[in-house]
PDB file of N, CA and C in Angstrom:
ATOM      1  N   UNK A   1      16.393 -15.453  62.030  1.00  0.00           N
ATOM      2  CA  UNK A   1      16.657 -16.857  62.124  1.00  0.00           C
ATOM      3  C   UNK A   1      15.363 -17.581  62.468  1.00  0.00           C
ATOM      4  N   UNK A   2      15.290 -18.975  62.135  1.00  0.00           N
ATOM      5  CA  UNK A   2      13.922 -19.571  62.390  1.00  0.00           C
ATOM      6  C   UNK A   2      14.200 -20.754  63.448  1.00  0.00           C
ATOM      7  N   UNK A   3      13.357 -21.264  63.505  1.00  0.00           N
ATOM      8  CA  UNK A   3      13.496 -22.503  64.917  1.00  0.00           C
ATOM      9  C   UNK A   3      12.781 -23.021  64.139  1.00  0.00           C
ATOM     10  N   UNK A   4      13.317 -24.800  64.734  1.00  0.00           N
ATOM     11  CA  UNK A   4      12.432 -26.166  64.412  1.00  0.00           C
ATOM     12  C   UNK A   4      12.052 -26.430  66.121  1.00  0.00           C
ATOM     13  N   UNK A   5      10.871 -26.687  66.410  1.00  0.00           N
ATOM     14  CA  UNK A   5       9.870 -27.561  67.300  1.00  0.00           C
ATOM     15  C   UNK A   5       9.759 -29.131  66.750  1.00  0.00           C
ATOM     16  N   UNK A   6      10.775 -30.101  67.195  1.00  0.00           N
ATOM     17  CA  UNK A   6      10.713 -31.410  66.935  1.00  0.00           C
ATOM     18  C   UNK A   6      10.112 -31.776  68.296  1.00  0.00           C
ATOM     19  N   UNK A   7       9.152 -33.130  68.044  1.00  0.00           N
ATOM     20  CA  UNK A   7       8.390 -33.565  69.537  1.00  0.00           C
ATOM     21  C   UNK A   7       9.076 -35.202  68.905  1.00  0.00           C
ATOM     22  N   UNK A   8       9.885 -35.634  69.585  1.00  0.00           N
ATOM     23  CA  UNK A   8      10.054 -37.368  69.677  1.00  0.00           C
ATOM     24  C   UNK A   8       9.171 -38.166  70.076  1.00  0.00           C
ATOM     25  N   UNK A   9       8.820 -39.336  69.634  1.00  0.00           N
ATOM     26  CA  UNK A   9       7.823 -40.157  70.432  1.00  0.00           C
ATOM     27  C   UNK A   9       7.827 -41.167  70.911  1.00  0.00           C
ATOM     28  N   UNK A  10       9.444 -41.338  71.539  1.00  0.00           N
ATOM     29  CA  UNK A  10      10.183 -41.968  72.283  1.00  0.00           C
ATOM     30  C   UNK A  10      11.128 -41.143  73.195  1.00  0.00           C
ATOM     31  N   UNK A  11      11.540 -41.448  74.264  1.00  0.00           N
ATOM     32  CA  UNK A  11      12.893 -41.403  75.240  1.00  0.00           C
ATOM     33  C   UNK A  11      14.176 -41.824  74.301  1.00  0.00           C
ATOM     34  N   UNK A  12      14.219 -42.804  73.489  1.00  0.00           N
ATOM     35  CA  UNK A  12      15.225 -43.011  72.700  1.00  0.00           C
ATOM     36  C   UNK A  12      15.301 -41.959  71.644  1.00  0.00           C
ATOM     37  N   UNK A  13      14.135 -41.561  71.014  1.00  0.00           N
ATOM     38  CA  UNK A  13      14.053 -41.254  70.286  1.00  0.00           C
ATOM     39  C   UNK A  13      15.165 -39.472  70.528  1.00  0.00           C
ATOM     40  N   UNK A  14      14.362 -39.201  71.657  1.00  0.00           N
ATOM     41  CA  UNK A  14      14.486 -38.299  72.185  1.00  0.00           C
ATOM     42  C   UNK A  14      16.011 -37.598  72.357  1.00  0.00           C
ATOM     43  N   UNK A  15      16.407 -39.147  72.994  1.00  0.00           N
ATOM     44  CA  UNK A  15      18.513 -39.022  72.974  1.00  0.00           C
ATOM     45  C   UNK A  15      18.677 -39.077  71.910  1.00  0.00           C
ATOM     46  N   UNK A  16      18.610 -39.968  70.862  1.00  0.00           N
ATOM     47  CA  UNK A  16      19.174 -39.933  69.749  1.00  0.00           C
ATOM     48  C   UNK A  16      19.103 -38.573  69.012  1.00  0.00           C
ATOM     49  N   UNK A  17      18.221 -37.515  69.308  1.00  0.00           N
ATOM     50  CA  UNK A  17      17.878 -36.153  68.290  1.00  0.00           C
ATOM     51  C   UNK A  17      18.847 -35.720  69.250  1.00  0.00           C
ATOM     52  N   UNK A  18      19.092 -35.698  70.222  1.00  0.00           N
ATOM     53  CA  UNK A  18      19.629 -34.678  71.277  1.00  0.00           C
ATOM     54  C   UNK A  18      21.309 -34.947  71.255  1.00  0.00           C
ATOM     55  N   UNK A  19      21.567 -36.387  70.848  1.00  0.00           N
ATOM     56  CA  UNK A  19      22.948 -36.493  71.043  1.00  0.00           C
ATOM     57  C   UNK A  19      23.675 -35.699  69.899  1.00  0.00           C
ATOM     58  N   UNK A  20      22.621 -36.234  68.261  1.00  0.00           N
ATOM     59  CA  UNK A  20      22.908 -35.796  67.012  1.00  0.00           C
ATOM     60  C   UNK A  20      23.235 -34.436  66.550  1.00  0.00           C
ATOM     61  N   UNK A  21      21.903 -33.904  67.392  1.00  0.00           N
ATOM     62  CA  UNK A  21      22.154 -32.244  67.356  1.00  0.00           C
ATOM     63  C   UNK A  21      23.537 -31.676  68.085  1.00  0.00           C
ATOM     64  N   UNK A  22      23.669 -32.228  69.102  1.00  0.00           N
ATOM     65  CA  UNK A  22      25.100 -31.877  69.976  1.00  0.00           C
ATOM     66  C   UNK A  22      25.846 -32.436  69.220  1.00  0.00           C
ATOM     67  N   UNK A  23      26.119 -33.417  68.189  1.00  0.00           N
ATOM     68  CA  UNK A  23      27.535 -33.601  67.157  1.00  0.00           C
ATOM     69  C   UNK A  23      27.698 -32.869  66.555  1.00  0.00           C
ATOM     70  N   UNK A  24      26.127 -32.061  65.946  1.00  0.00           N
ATOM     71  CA  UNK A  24      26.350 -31.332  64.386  1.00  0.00           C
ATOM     72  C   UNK A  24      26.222 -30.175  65.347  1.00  0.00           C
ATOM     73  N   UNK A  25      26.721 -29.528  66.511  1.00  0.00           N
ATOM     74  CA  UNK A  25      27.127 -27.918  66.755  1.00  0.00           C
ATOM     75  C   UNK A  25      25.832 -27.625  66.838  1.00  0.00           C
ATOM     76  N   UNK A  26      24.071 -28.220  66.479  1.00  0.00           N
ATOM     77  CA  UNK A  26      23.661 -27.261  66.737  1.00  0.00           C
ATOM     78  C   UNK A  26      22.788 -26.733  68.479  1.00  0.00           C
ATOM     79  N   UNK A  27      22.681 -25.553  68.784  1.00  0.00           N
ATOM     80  CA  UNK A  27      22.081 -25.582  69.666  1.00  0.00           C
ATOM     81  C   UNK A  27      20.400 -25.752  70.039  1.00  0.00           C
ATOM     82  N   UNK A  28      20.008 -26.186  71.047  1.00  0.00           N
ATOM     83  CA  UNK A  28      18.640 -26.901  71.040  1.00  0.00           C
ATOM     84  C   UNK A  28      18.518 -26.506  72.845  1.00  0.00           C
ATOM     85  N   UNK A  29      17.059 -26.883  73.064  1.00  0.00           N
ATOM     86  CA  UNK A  29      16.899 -26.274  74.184  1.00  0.00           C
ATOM     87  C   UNK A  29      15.416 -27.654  74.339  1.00  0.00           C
ATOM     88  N   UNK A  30      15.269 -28.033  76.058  1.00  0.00           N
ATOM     89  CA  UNK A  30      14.065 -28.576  75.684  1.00  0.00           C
ATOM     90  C   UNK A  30      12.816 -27.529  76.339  1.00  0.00           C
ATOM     91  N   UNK A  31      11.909 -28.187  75.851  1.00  0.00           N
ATOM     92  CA  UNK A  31      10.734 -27.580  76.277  1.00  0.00           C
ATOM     93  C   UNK A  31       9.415 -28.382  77.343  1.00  0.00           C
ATOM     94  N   UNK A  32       9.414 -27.891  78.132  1.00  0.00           N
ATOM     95  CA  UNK A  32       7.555 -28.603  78.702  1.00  0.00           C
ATOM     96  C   UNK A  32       6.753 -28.659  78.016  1.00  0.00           C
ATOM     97  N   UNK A  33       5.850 -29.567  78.322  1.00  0.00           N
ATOM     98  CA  UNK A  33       4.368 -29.646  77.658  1.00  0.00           C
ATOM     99  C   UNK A  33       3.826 -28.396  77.637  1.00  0.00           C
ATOM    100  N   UNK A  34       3.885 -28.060  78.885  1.00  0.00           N
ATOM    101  CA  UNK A  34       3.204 -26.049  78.743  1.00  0.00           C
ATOM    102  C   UNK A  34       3.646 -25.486  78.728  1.00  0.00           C
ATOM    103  N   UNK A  35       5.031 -25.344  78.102  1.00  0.00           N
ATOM    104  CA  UNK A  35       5.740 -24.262  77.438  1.00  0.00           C
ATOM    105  C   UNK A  35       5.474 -24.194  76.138  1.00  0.00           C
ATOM    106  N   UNK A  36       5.115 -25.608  75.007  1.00  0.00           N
ATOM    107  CA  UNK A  36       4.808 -25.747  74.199  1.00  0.00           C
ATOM    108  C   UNK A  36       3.336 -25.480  73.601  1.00  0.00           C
ATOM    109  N   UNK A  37       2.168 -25.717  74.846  1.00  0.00           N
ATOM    110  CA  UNK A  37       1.057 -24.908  74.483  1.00  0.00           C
ATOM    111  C   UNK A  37       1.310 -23.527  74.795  1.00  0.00           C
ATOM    112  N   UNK A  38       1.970 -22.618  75.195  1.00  0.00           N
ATOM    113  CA  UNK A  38       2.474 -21.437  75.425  1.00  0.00           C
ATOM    114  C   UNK A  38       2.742 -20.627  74.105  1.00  0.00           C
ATOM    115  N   UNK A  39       3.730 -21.563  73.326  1.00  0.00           N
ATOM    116  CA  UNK A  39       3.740 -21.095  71.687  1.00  0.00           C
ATOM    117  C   UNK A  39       2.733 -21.747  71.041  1.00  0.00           C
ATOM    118  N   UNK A  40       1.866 -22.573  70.828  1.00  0.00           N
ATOM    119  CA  UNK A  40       0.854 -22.483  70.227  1.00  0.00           C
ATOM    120  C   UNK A  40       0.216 -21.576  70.414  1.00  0.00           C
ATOM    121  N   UNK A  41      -0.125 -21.332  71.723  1.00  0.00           N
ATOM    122  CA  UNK A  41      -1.701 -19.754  71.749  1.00  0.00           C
ATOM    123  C   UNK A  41      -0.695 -18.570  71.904  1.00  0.00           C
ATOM    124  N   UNK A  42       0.488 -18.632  71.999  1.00  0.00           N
ATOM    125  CA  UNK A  42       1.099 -17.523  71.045  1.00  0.00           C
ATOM    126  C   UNK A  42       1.033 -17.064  69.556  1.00  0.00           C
ATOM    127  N   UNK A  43       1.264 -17.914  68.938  1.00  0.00           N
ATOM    128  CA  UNK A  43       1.295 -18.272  67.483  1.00  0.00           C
ATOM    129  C   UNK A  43      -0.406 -18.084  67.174  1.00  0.00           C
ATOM    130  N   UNK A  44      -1.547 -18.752  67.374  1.00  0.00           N
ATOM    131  CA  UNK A  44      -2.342 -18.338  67.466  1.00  0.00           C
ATOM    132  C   UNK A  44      -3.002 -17.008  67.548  1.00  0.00           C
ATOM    133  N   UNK A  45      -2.315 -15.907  68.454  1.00  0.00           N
ATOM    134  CA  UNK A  45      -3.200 -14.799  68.570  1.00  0.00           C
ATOM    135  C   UNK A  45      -2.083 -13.823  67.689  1.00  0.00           C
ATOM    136  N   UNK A  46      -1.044 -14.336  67.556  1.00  0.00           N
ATOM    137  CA  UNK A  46      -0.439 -13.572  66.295  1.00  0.00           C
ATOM    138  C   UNK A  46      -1.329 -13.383  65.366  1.00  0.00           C
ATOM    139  N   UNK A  47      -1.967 -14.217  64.560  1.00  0.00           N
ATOM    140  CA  UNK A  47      -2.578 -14.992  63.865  1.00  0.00           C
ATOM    141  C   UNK A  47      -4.130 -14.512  63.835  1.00  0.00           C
ATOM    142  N   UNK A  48      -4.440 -13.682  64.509  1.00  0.00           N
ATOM    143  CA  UNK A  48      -5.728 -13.467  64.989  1.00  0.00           C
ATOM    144  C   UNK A  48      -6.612 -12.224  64.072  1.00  0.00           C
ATOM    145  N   UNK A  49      -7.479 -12.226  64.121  1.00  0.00           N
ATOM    146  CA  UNK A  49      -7.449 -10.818  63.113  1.00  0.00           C
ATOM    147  C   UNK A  49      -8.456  -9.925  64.221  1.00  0.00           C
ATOM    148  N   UNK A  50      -7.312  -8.702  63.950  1.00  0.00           N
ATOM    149  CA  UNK A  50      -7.031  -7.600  64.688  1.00  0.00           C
ATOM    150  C   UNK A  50      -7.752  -6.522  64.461  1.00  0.00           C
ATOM    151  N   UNK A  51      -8.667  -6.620  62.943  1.00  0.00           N
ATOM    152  CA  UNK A  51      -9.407  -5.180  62.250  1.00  0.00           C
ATOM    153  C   UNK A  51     -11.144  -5.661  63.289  1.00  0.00           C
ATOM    154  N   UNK A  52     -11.265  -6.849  63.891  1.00  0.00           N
ATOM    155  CA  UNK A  52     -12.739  -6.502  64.322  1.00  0.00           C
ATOM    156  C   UNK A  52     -12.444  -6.120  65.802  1.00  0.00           C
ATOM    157  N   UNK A  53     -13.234  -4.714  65.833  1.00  0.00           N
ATOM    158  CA  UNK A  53     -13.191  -4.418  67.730  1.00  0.00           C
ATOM    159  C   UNK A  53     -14.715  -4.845  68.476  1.00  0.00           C
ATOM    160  N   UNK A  54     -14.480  -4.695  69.283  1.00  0.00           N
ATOM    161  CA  UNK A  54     -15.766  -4.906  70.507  1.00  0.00           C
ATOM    162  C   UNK A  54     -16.294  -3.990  70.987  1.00  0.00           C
ATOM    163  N   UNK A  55     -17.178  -3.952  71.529  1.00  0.00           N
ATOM    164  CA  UNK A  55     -17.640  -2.609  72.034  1.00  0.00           C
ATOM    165  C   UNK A  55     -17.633  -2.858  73.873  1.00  0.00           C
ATOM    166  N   UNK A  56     -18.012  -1.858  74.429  1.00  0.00           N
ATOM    167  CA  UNK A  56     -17.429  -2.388  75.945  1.00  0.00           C
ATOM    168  C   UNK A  56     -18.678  -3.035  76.631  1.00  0.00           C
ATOM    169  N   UNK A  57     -19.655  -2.521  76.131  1.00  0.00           N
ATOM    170  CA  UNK A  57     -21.089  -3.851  76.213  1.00  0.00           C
ATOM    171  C   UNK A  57     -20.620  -4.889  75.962  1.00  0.00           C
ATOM    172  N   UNK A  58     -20.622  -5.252  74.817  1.00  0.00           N
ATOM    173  CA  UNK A  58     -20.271  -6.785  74.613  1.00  0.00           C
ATOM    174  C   UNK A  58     -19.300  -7.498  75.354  1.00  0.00           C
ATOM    175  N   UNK A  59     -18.286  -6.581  75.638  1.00  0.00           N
ATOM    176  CA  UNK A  59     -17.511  -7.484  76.315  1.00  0.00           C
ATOM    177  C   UNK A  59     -18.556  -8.002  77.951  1.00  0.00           C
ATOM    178  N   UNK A  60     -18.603  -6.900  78.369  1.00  0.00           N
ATOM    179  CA  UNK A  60     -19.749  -6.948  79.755  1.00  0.00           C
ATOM    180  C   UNK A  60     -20.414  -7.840  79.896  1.00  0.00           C
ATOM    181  N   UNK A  61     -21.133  -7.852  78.457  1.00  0.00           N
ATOM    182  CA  UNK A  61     -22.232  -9.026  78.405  1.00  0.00           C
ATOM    183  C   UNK A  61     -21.525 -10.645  78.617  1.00  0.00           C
ATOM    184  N   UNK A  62     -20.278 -10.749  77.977  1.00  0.00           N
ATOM    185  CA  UNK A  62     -20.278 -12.230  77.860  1.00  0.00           C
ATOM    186  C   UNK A  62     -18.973 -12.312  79.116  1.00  0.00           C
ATOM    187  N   UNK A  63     -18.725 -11.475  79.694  1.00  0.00           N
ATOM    188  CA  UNK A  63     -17.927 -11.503  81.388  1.00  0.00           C
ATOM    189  C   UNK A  63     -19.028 -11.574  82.544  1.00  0.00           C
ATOM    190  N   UNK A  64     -20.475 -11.848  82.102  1.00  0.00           N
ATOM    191  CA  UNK A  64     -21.417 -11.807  83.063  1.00  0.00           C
ATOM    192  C   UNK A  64     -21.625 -13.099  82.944  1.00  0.00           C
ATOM    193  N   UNK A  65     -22.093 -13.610  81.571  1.00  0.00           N
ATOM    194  CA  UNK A  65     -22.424 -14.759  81.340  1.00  0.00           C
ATOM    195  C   UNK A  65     -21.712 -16.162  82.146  1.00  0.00           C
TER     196      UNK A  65
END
């Protein structure tokens, strides 16, 4: 199953999606501001490409920096 992330850009706006969705059965949930950057840099490191490694120098080097 997939999810929609709607952001309103109103308080009205906001009831009106929220009342609508509760007519049409469906379920919805809200979210925080940093719950929502939470799935972005989720989604993000999904997203990430996984074939380049590091070596344990490098990491060293730029945890010193």
């Amino acid at each position: 199953m997939k999810a929609l992330v709607i952001t309103p850009k109103s308080d009205n706006e906001y009831k009106f999606l929220s009342n609508l969705l509760t007519k049409l059965g469906v379920g919805m949930s809200s979210l925080s501001k940093e719950e929502l950057e939470d799935i972005g840099l989720a989604k993000m490191m999904h997203n990430i490409d996984k074939t380049k490694k590091a070596s344990r120098s490098e990491i060293m080097k730029k945890l010193n920096s």
